[in-house]
C-alpha atoms as a PDB file:
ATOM      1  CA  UNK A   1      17.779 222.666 136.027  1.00  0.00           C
ATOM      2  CA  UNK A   2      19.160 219.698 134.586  1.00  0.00           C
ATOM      3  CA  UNK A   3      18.008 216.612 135.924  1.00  0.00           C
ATOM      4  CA  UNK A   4      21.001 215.036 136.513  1.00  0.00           C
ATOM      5  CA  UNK A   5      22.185 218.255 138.742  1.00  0.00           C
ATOM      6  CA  UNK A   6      18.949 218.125 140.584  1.00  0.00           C
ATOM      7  CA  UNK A   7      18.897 214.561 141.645  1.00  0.00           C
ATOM      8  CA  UNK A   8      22.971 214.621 142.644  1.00  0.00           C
ATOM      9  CA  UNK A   9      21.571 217.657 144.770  1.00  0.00           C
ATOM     10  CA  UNK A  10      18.952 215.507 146.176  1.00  0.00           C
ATOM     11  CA  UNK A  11      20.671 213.538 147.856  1.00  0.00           C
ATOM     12  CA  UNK A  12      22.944 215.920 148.725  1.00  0.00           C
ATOM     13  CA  UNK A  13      20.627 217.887 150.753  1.00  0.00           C
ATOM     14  CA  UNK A  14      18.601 215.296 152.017  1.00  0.00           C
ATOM     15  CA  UNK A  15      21.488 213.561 153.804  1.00  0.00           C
ATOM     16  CA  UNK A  16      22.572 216.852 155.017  1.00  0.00           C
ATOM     17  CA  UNK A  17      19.412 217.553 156.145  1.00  0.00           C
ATOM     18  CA  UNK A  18      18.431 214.168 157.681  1.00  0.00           C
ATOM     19  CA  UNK A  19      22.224 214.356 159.623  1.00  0.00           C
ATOM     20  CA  UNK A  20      21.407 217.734 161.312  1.00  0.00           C
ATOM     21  CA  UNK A  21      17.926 216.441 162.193  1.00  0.00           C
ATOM     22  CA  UNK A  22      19.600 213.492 163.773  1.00  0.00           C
ATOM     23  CA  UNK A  23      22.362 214.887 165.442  1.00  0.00           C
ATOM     24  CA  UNK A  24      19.616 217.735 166.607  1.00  0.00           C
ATOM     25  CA  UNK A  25      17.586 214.894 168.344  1.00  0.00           C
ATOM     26  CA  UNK A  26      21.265 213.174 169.952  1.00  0.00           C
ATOM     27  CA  UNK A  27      21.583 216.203 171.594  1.00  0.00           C
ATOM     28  CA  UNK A  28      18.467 217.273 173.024  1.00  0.00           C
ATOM     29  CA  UNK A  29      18.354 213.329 174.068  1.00  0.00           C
ATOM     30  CA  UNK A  30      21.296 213.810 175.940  1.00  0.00           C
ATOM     31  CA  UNK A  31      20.057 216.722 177.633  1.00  0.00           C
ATOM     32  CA  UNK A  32      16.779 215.583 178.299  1.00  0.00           C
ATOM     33  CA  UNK A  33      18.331 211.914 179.778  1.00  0.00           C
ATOM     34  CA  UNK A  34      21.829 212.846 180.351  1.00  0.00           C
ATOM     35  CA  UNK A  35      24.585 209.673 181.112  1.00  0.00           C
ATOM     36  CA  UNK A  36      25.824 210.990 184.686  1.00  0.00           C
ATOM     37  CA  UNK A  37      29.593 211.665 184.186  1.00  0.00           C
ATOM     38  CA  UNK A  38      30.124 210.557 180.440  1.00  0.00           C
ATOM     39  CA  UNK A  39      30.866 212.836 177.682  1.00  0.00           C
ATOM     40  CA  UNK A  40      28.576 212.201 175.190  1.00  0.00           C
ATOM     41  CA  UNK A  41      31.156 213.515 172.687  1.00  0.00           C
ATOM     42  CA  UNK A  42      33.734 210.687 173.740  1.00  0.00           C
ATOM     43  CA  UNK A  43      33.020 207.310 171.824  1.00  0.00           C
ATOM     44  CA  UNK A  44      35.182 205.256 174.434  1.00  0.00           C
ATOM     45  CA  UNK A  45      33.506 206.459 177.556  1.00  0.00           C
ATOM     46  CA  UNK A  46      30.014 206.231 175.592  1.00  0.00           C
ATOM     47  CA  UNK A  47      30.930 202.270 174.795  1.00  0.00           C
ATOM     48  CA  UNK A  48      32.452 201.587 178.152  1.00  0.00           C
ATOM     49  CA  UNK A  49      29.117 202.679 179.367  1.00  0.00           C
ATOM     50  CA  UNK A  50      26.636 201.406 177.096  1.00  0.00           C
ATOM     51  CA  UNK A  51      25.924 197.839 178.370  1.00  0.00           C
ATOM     52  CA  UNK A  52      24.813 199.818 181.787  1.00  0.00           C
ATOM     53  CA  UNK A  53      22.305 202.157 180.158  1.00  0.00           C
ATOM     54  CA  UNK A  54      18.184 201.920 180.795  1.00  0.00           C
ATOM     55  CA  UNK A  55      16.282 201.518 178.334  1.00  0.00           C
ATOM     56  CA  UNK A  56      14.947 205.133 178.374  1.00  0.00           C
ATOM     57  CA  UNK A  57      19.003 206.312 177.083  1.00  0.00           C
ATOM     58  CA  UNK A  58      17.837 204.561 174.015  1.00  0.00           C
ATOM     59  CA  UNK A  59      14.561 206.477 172.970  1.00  0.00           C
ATOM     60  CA  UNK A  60      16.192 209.646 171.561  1.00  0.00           C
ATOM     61  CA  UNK A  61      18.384 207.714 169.717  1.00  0.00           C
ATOM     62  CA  UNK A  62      15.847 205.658 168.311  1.00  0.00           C
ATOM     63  CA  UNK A  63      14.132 208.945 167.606  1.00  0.00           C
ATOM     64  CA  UNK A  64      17.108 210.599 165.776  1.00  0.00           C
ATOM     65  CA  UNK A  65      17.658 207.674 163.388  1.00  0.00           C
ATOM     66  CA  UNK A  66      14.134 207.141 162.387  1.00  0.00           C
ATOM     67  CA  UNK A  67      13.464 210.835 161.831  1.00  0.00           C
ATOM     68  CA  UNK A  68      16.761 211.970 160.498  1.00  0.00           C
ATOM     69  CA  UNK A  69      16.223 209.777 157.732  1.00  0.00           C
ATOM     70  CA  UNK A  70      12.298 210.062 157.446  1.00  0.00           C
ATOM     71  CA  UNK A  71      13.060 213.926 156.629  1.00  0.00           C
ATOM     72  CA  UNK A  72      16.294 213.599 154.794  1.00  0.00           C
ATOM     73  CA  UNK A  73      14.246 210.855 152.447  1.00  0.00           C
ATOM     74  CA  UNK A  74      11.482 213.136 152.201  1.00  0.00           C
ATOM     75  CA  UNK A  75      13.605 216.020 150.914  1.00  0.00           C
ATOM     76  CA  UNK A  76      15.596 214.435 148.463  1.00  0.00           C
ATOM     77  CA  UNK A  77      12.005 212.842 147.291  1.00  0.00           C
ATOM     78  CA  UNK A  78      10.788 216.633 146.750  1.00  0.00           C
ATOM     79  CA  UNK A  79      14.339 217.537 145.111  1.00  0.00           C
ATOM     80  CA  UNK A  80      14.785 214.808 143.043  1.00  0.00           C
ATOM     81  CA  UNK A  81      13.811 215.092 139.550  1.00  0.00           C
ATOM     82  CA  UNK A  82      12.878 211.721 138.410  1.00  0.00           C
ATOM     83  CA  UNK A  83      12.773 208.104 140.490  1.00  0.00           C
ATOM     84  CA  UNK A  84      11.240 210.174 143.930  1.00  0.00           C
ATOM     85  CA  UNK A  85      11.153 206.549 146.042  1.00  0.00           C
ATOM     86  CA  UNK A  86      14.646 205.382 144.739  1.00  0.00           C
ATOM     87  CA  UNK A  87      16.392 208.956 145.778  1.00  0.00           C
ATOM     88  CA  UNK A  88      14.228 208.591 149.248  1.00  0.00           C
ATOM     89  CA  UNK A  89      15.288 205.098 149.443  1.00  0.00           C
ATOM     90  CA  UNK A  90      18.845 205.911 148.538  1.00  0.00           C
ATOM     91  CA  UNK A  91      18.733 207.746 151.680  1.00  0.00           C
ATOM     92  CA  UNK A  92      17.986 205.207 153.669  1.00  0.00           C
ATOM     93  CA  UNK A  93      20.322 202.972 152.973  1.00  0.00           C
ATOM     94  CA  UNK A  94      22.859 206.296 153.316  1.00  0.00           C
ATOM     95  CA  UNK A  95      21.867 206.171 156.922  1.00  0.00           C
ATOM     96  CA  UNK A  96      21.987 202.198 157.309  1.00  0.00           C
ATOM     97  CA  UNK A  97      25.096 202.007 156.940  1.00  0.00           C
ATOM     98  CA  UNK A  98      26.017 204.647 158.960  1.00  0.00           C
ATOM     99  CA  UNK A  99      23.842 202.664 161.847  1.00  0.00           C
ATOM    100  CA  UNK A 100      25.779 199.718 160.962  1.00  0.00           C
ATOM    101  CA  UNK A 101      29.051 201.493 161.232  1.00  0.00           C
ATOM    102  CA  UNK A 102      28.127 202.994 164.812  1.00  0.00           C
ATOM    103  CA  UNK A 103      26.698 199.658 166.277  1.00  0.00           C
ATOM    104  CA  UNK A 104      30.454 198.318 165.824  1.00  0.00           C
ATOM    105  CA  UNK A 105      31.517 201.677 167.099  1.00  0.00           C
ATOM    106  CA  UNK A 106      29.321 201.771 170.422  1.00  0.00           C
ATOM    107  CA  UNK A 107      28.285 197.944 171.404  1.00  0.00           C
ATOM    108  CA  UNK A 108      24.560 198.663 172.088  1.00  0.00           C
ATOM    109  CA  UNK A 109      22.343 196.369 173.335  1.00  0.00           C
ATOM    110  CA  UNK A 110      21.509 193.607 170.777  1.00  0.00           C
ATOM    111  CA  UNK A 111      17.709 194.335 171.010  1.00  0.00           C
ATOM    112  CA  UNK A 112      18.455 197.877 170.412  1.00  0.00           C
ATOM    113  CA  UNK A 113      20.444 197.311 167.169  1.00  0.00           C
ATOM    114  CA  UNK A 114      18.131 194.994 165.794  1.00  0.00           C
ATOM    115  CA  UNK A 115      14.985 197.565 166.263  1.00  0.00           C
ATOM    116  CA  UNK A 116      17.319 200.031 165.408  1.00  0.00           C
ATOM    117  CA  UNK A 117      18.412 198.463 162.126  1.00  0.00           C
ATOM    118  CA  UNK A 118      14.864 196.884 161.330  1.00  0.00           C
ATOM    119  CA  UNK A 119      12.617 199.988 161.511  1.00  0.00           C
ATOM    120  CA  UNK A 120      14.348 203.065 162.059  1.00  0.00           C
ATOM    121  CA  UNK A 121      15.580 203.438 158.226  1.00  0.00           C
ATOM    122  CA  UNK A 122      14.492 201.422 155.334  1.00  0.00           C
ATOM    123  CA  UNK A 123      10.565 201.526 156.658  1.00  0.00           C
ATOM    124  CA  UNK A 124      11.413 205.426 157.488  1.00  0.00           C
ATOM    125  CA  UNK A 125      13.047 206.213 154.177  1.00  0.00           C
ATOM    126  CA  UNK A 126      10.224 204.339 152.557  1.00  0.00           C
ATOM    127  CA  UNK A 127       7.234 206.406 154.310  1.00  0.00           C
ATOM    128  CA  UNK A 128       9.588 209.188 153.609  1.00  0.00           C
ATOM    129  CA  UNK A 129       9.499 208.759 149.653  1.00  0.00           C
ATOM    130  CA  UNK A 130       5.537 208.024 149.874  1.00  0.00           C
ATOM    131  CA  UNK A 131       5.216 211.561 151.445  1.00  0.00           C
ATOM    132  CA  UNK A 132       7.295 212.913 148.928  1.00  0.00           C
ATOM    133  CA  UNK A 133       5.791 211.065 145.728  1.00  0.00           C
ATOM    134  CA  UNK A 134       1.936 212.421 147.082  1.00  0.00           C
ATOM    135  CA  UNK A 135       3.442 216.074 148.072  1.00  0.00           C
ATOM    136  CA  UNK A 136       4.915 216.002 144.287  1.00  0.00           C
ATOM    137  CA  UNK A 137       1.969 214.648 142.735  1.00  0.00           C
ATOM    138  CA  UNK A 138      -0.389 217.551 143.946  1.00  0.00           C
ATOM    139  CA  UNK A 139       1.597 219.999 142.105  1.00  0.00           C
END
C-alpha cells in the first residue's frame, strides 16, 4: 500500500479508534458514578453542575482521555508506515485540542483541567508511540 495512503489511514483509524474508546469509558463512568438528575448528554445541565461534582465524577473521565488516546496513538503507530512516534504523537495533540475545546465547553475544576491537560495526552500519546515503535520493531 502506498505509504502515503497508509499513514493518512493512520490517523484516521487511530482517532476513530481512540474516540470510541473514550466515549466507551464516558459512559460506563456515568453509569458506574451517575450525576443524580443530569443528563449526561446535555452540555448545559453537565456545566451548571460541574463546580458541585466530587472528585470521584472525575476519574472516568480522566480515564477516557488518557486511554482513548493511549490506544488511538498506539494504532496509528502500528498503521503508520514511516515516522511511528510523530503519527502517535499526532494523535495526541488530535485529542488536546479536543480537551481544550471541552474545558471551555464544561468549566471543570481548574485542578482537573490542568491534570487533565498535563498527563492525560501528550505523555499518553507518547507511551502510546513507544508501544507501537517496539510492537513494529519485532516484526
Amino acid at each position: 500500500m502506498n505509504p502515503i495512503i497508509k499513514n493518512i489511514l493512520a490517523v484516521i483509524i487511530g482517532w476513530l479508534i481512540g474516540s470510541i474508546v473514550n466515549m466507551g469509558l464516558i459512559k460506563i463512568g456515568y453509569s458506574m458514578v451517575p450525576i443524580e438528575g443530569v443528563d449526561p448528554n446535555d452540555m448545559n445541565a453537565l456545566a451548571a453542575i460541574m463546580p458541585t461534582l466530587e472528585y470521584k465524577h472525575f476519574v472516568f473521565p480522566f480515564l477516557a482521555h488518557a486511554l482513548g488516546t493511549l490506544v488511538g496513538a498506539i494504532i496509528a503507530g502500528l498503521i503508520a508506515a514511516n515516522h511511528k512516534m510523530k503519527f502517535a504523537l499526532g494523535i495526541g495533540v488530535l485529542f488536546l485540542i479536543g480537551g481544550i475545546l471541552v474545558s471551555f465547553m464544561l468549566p471543570a475544576p481548574t485542578w482537573f483541567i490542568g491534570i487533565d491537560l498535563l498527563l492525560a495526552y501528550i505523555p499518553m500519546a507518547w507511551i502510546g508511540g513507544k508501544i507501537a515503535d517496539k510492537t513494529s520493531s519485532r516484526n
